[in-house]
C-alpha atoms as a PDB file:
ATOM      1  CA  UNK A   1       0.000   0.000   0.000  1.00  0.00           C
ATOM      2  CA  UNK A   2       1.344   3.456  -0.968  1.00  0.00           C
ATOM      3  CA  UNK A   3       1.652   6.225   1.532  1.00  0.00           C
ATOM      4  CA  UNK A   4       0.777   9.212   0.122  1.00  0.00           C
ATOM      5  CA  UNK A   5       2.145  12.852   1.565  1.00  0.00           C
ATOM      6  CA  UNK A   6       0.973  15.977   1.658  1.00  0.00           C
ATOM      7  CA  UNK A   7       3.210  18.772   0.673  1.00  0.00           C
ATOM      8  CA  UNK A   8       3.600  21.199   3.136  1.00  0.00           C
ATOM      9  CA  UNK A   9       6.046  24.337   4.012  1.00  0.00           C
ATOM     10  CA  UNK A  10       9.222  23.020   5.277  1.00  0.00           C
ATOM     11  CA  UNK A  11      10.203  26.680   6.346  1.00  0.00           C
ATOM     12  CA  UNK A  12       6.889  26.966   8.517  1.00  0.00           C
ATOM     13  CA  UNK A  13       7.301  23.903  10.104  1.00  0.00           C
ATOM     14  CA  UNK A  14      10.992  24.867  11.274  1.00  0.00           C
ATOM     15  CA  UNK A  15       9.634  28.195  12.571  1.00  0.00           C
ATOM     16  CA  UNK A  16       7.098  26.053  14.450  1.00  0.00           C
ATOM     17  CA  UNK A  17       9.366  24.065  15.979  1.00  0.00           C
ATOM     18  CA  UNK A  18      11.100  26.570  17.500  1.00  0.00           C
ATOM     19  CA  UNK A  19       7.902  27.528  18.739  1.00  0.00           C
ATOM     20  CA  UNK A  20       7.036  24.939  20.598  1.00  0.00           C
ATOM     21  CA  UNK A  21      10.971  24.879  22.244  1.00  0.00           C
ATOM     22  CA  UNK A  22      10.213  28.181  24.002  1.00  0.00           C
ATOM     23  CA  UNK A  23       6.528  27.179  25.150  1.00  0.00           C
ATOM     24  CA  UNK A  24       7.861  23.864  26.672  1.00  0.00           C
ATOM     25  CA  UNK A  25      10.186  25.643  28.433  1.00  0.00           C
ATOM     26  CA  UNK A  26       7.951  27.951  30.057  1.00  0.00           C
ATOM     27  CA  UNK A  27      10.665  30.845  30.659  1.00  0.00           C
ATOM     28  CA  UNK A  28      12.236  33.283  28.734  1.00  0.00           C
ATOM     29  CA  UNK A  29      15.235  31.512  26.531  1.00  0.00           C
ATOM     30  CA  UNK A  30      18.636  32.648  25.083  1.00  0.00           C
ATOM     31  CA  UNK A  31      19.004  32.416  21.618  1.00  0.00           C
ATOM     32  CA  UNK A  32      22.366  30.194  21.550  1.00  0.00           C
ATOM     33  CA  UNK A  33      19.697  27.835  23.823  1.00  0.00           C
ATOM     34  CA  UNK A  34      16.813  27.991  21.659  1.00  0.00           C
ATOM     35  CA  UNK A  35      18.833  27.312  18.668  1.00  0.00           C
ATOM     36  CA  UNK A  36      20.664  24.216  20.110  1.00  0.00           C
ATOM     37  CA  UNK A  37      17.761  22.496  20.778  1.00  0.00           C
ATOM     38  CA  UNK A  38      16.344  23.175  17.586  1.00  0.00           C
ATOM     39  CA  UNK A  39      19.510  22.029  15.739  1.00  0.00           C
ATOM     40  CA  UNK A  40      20.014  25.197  14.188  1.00  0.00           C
ATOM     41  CA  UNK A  41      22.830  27.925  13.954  1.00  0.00           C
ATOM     42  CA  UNK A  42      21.775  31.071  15.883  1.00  0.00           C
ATOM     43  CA  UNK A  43      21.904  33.315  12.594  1.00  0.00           C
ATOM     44  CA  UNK A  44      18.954  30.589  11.491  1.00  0.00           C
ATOM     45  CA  UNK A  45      16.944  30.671  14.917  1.00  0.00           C
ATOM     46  CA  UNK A  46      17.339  34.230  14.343  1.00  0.00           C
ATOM     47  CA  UNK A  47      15.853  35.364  11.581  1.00  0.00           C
ATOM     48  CA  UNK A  48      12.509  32.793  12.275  1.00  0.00           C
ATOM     49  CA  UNK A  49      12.281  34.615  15.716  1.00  0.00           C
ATOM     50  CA  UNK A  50      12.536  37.756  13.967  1.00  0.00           C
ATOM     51  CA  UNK A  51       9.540  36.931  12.337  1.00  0.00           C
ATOM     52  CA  UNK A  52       7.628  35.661  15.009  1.00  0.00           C
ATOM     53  CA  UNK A  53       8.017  38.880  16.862  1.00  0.00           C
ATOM     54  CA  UNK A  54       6.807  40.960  14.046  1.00  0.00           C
ATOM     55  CA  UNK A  55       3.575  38.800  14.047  1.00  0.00           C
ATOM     56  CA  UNK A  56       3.550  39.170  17.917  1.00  0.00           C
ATOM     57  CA  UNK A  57       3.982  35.378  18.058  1.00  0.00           C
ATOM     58  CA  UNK A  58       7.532  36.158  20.306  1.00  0.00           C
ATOM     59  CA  UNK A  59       8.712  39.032  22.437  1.00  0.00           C
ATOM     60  CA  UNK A  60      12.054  39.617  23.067  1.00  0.00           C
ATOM     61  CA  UNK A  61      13.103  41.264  26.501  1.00  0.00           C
ATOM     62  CA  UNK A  62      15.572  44.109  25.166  1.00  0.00           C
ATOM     63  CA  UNK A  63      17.434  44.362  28.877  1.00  0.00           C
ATOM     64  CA  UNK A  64      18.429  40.748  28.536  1.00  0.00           C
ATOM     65  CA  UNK A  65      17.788  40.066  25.325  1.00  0.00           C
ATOM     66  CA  UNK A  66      15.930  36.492  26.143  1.00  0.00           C
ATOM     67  CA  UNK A  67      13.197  35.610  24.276  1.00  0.00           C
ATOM     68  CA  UNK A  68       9.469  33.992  24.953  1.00  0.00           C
ATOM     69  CA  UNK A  69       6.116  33.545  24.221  1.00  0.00           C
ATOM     70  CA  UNK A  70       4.246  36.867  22.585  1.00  0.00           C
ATOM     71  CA  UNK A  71       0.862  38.189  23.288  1.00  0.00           C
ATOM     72  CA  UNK A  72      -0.546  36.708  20.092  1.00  0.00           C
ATOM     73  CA  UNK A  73       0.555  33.208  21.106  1.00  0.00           C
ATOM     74  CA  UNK A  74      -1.286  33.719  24.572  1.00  0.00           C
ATOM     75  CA  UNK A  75      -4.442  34.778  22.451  1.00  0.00           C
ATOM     76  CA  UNK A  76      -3.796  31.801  19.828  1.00  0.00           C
ATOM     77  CA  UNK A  77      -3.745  29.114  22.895  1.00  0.00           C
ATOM     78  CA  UNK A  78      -6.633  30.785  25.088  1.00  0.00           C
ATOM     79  CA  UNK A  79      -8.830  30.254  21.296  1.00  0.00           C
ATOM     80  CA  UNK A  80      -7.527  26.702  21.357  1.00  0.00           C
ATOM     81  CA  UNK A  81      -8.503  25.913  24.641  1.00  0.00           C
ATOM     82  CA  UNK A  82     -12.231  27.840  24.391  1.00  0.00           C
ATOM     83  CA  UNK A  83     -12.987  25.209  21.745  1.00  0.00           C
ATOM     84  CA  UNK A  84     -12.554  22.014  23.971  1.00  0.00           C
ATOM     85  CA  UNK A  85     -15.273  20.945  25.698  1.00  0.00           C
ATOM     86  CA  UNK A  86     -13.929  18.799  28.351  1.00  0.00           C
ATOM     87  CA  UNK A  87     -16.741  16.108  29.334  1.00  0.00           C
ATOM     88  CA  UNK A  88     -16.200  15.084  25.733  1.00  0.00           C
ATOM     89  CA  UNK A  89     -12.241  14.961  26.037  1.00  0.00           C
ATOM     90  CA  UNK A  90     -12.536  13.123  29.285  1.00  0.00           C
ATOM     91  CA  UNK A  91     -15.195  10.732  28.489  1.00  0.00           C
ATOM     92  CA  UNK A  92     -12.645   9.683  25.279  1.00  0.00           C
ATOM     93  CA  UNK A  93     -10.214   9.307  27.849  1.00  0.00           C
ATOM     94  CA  UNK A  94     -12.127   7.265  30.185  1.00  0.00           C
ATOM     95  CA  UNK A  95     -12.908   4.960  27.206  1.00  0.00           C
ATOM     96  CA  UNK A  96      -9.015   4.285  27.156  1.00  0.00           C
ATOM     97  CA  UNK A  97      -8.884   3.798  30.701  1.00  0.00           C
ATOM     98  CA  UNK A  98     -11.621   1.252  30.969  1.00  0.00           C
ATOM     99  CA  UNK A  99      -9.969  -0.931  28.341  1.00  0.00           C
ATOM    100  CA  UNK A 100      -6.247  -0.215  30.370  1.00  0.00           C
ATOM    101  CA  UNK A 101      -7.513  -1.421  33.697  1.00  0.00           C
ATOM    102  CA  UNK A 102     -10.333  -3.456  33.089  1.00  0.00           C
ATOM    103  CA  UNK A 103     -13.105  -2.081  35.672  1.00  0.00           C
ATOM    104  CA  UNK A 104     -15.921   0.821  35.155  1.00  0.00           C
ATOM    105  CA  UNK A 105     -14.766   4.439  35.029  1.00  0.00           C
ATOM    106  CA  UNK A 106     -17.144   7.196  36.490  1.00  0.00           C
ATOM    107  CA  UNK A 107     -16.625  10.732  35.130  1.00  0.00           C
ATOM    108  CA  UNK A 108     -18.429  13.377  37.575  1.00  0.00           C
ATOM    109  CA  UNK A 109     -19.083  16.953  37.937  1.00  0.00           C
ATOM    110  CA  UNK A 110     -20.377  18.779  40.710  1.00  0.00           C
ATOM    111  CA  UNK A 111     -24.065  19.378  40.236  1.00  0.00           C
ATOM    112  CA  UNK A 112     -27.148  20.979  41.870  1.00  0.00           C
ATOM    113  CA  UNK A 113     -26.954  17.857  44.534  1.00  0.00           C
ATOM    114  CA  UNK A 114     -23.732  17.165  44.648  1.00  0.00           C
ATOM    115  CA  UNK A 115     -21.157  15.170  42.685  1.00  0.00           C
ATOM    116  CA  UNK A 116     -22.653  14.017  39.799  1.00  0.00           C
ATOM    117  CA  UNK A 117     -22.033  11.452  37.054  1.00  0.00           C
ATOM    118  CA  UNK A 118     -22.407  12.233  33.342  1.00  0.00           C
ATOM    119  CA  UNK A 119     -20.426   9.697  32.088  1.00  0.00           C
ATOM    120  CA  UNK A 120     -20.492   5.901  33.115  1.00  0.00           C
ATOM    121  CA  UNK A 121     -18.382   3.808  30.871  1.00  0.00           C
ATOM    122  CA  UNK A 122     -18.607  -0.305  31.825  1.00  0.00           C
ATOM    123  CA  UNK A 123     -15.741  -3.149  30.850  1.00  0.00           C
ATOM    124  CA  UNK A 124     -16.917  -6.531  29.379  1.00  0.00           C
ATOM    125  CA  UNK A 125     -17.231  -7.751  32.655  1.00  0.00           C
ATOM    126  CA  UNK A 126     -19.949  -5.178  34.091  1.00  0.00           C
ATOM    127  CA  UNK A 127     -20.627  -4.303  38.167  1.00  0.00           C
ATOM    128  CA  UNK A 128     -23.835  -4.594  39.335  1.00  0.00           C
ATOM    129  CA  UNK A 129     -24.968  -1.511  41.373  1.00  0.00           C
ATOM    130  CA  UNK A 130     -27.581   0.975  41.534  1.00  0.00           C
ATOM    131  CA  UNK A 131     -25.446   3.698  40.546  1.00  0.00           C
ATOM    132  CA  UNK A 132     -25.058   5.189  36.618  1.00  0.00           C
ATOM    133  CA  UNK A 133     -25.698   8.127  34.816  1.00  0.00           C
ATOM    134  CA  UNK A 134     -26.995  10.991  36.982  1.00  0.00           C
ATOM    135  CA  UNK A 135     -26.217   9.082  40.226  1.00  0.00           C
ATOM    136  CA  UNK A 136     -25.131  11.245  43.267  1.00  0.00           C
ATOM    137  CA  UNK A 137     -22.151  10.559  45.160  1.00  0.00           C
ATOM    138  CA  UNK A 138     -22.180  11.325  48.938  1.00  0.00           C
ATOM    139  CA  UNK A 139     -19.248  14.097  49.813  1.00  0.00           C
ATOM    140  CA  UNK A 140     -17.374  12.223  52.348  1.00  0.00           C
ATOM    141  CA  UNK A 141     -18.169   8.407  51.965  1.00  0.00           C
ATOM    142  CA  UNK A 142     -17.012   8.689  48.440  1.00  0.00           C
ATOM    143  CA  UNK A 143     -13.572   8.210  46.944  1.00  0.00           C
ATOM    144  CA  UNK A 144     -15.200  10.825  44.270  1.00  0.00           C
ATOM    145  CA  UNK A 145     -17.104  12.785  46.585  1.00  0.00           C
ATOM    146  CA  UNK A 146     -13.700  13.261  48.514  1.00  0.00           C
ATOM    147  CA  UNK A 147     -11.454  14.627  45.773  1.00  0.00           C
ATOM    148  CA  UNK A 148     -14.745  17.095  45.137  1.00  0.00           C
ATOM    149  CA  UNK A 149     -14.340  18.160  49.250  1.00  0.00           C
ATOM    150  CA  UNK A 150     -10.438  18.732  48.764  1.00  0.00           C
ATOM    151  CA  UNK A 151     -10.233  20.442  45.777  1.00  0.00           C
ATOM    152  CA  UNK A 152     -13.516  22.087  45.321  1.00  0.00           C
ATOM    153  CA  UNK A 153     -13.911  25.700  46.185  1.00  0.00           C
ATOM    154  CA  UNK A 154     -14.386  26.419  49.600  1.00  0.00           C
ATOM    155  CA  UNK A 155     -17.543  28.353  49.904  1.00  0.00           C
ATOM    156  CA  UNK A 156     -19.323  25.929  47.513  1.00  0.00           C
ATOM    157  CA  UNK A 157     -18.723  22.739  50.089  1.00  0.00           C
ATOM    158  CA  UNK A 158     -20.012  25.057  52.844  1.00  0.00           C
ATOM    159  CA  UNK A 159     -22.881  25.850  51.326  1.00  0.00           C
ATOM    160  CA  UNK A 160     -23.320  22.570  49.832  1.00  0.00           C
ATOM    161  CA  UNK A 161     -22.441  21.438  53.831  1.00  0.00           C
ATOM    162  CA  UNK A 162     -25.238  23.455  55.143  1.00  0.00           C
ATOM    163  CA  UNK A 163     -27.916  21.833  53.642  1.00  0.00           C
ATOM    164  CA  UNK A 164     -26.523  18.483  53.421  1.00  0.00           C
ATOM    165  CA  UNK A 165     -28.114  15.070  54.681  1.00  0.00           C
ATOM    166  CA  UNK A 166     -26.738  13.618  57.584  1.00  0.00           C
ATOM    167  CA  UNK A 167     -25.235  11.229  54.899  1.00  0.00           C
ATOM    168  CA  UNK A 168     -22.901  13.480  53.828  1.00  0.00           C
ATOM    169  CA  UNK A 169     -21.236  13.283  57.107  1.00  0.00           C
ATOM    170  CA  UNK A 170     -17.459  12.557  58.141  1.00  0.00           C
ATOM    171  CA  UNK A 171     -18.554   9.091  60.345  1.00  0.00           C
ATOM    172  CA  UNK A 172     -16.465   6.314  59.788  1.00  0.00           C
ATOM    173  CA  UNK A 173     -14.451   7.940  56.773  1.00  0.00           C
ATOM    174  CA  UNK A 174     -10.803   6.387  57.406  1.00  0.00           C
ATOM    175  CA  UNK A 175      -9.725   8.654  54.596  1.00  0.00           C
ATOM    176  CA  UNK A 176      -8.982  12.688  55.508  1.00  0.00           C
ATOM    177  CA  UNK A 177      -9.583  15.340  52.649  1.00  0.00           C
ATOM    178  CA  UNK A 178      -6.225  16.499  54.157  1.00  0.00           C
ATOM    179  CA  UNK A 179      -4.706  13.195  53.282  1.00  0.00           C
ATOM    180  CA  UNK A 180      -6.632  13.583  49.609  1.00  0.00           C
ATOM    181  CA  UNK A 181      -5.136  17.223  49.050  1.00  0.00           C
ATOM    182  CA  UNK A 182      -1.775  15.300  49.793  1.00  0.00           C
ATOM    183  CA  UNK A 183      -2.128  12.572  47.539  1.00  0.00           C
ATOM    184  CA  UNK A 184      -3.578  14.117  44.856  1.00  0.00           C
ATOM    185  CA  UNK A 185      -6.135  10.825  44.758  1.00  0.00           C
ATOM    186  CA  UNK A 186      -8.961   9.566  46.685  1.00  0.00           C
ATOM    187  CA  UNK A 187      -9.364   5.806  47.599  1.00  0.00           C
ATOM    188  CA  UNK A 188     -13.136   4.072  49.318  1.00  0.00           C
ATOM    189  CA  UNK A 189     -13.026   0.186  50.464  1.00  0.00           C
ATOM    190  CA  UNK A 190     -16.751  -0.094  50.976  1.00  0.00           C
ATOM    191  CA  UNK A 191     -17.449   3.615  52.424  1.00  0.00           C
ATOM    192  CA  UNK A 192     -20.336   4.126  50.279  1.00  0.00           C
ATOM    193  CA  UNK A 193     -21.333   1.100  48.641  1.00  0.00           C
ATOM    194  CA  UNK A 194     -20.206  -2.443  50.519  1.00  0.00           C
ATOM    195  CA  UNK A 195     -18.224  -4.427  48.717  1.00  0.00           C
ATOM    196  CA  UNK A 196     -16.685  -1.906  46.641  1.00  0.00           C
ATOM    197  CA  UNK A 197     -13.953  -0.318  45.967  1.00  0.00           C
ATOM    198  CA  UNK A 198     -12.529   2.334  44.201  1.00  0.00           C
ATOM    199  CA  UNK A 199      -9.338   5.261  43.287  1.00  0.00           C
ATOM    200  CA  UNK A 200     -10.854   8.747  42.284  1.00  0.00           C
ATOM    201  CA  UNK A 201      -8.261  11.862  41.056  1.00  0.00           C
ATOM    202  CA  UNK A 202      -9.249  15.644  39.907  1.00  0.00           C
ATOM    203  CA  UNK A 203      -9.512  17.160  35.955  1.00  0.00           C
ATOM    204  CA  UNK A 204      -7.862  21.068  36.494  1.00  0.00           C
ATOM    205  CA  UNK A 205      -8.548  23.460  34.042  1.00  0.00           C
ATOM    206  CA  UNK A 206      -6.177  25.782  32.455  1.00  0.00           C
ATOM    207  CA  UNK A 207      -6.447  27.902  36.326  1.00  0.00           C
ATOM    208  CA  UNK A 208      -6.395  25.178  38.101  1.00  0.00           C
ATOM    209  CA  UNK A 209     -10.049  25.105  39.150  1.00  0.00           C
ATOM    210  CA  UNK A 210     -11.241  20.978  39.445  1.00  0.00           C
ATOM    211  CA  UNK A 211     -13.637  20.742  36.558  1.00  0.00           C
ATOM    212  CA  UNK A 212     -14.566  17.171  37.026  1.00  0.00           C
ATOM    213  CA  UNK A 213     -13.673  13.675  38.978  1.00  0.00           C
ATOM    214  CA  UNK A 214     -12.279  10.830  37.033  1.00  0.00           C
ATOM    215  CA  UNK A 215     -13.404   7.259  39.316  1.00  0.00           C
ATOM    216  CA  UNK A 216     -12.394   3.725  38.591  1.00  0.00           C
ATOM    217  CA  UNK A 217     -14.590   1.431  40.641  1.00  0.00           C
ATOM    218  CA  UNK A 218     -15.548  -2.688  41.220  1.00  0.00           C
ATOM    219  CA  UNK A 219     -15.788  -5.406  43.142  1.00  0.00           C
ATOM    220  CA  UNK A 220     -12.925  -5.542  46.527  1.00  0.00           C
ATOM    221  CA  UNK A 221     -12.231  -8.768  45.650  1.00  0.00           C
ATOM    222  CA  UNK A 222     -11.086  -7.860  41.690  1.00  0.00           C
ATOM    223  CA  UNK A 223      -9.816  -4.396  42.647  1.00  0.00           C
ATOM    224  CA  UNK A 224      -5.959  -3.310  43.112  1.00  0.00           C
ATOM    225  CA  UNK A 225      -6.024  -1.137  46.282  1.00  0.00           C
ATOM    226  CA  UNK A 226      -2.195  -0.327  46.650  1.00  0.00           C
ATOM    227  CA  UNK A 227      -1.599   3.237  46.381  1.00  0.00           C
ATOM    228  CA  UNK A 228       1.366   2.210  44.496  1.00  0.00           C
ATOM    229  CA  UNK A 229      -0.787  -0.015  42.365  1.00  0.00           C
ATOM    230  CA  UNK A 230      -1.601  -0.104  38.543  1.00  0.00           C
ATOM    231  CA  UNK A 231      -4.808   0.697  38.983  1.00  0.00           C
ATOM    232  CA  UNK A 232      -4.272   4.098  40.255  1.00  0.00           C
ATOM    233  CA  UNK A 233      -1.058   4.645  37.871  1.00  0.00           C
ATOM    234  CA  UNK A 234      -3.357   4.509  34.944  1.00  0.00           C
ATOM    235  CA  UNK A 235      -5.738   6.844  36.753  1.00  0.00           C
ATOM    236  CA  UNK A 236      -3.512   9.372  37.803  1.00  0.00           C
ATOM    237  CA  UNK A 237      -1.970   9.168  34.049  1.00  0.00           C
ATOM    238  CA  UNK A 238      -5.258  10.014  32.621  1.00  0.00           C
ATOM    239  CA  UNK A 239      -6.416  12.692  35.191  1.00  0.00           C
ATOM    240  CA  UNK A 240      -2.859  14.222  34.090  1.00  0.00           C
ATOM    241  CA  UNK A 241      -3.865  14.038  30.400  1.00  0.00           C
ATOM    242  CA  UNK A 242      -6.928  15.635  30.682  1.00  0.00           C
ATOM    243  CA  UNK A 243      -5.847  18.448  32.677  1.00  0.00           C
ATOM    244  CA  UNK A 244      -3.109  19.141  30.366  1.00  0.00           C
ATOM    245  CA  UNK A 245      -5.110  18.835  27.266  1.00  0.00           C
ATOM    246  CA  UNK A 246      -7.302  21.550  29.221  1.00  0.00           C
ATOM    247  CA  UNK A 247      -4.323  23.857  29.870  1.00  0.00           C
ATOM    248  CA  UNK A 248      -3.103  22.755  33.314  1.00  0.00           C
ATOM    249  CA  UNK A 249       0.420  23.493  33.782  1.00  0.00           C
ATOM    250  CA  UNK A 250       0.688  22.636  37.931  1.00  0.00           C
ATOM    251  CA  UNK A 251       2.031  19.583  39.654  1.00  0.00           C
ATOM    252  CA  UNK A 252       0.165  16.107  39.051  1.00  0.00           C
END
């Protein structure tokens, strides 16, 4: 079979790259740097950066000379990022995941009632429970329900709090949300539904806000609880995806 390529601008595609060198690194760069990594000479990096700036794609600090992202390239990547909607990102994601680890994956949002689930994608080898789309998750005797409580803001758990059933209570929780802010990952064994189990981790937006709860779930007796465990590797690597996909530049 034949491979057929497209044509395309070998000169734009340099300039590109040398694009994307100074917004991986995040911080200004010099221009001996920027052109070592691209496998250039500086003369070359030079007169593609030139260009950039003109279009307001790159700034150049004239104390110091470095160079770095331009106001254009901000307004380029906010456009980007307006155009993703993130429950569909996510629920592609959780699609991989399902197939990776082999148990359900819950996606949630927080909701009128609470933590909600809007997307409820099952393995070959379904669970059984009275839980699915539109389901509520209790705050605290929740692995999901947790991550909400520890990363949510603030004033929107109190309020939430002060009208909350006594189910929503810290009784019998062996998990903190202190110890969830720390781990960056939620785990239940049987807190809300007996004889289950299951690893929940936070979707951040481009300002870190938590948009929505990823949740892998089953049966104790098929589940993976080690917090060193595969099951929450895979997790916490598509949490991480997501966010970054969304814009999320802090610590996983």
């Amino acid at each position: 079979m034949i491979k057929h390529t497209q044509a395309g601008v070998q000169s734009v595609e340099n300039g590109l790259d040398l694009m994307l060198i100074l917004a991986h690194n995040r911080r200004p760069m010099k221009i001996t740097d920027i052109a070592e990594k691209a496998n250039v000479t500086p003369s070359k990096a030079h007169r593609y950066l030139v260009s950039f700036m003109r279009t307001g794609f790159v700034t150049q600090d004239l104390e110091t000379g470095l160079y770095g992202m331009g106001p254009v390239a901000l307004e380029f990547s906010l456009s980007c990022l307006a155009t993703i909607e993130p429950i569909s990102l996510a629920s592609k994601e959780a699609e991989h995941l399902c197939l990776e680890v082999g148990h359900t994956v819950a996606l949630s949002v927080w909701g009128s009632f609470g933590p909600t689930v809007v997307r409820w994608e099952q393995p070959d080898r379904p669970i059984m429970v009275n839980v699915g789309l539109g389901s509520v998750f209790p705050l605290y005797r929740s692995a999901t329900g947790r991550v909400f409580a520890a990363f949510m803001n603030p004033e929107v758990i109190k309020t939430y709090l002060d009208s909350a059933a006594e189910l929503d209570r810290t009784g019998g929780v062996k998990e903190t949300i202190e110890q969830v802010r720390k781990r960056g990952a939620a785990r239940a064994e049987g807190d809300f539904m007996n004889g289950m189990s299951a690893f929940a981790a936070p979707v951040f937006d481009a300002r870190g806000r938590l948009l929505l709860v990823m949740t892998v779930l089953d049966y104790k007796a098929n589940f993976d609880h080690r917090w060193n465990g595969d099951v929450l590797k895979a997790l916490r690597a598509s949490a991480d995806r997501v966010s970054k996909a969304l814009g999320y530049v802090g610590g996983s």
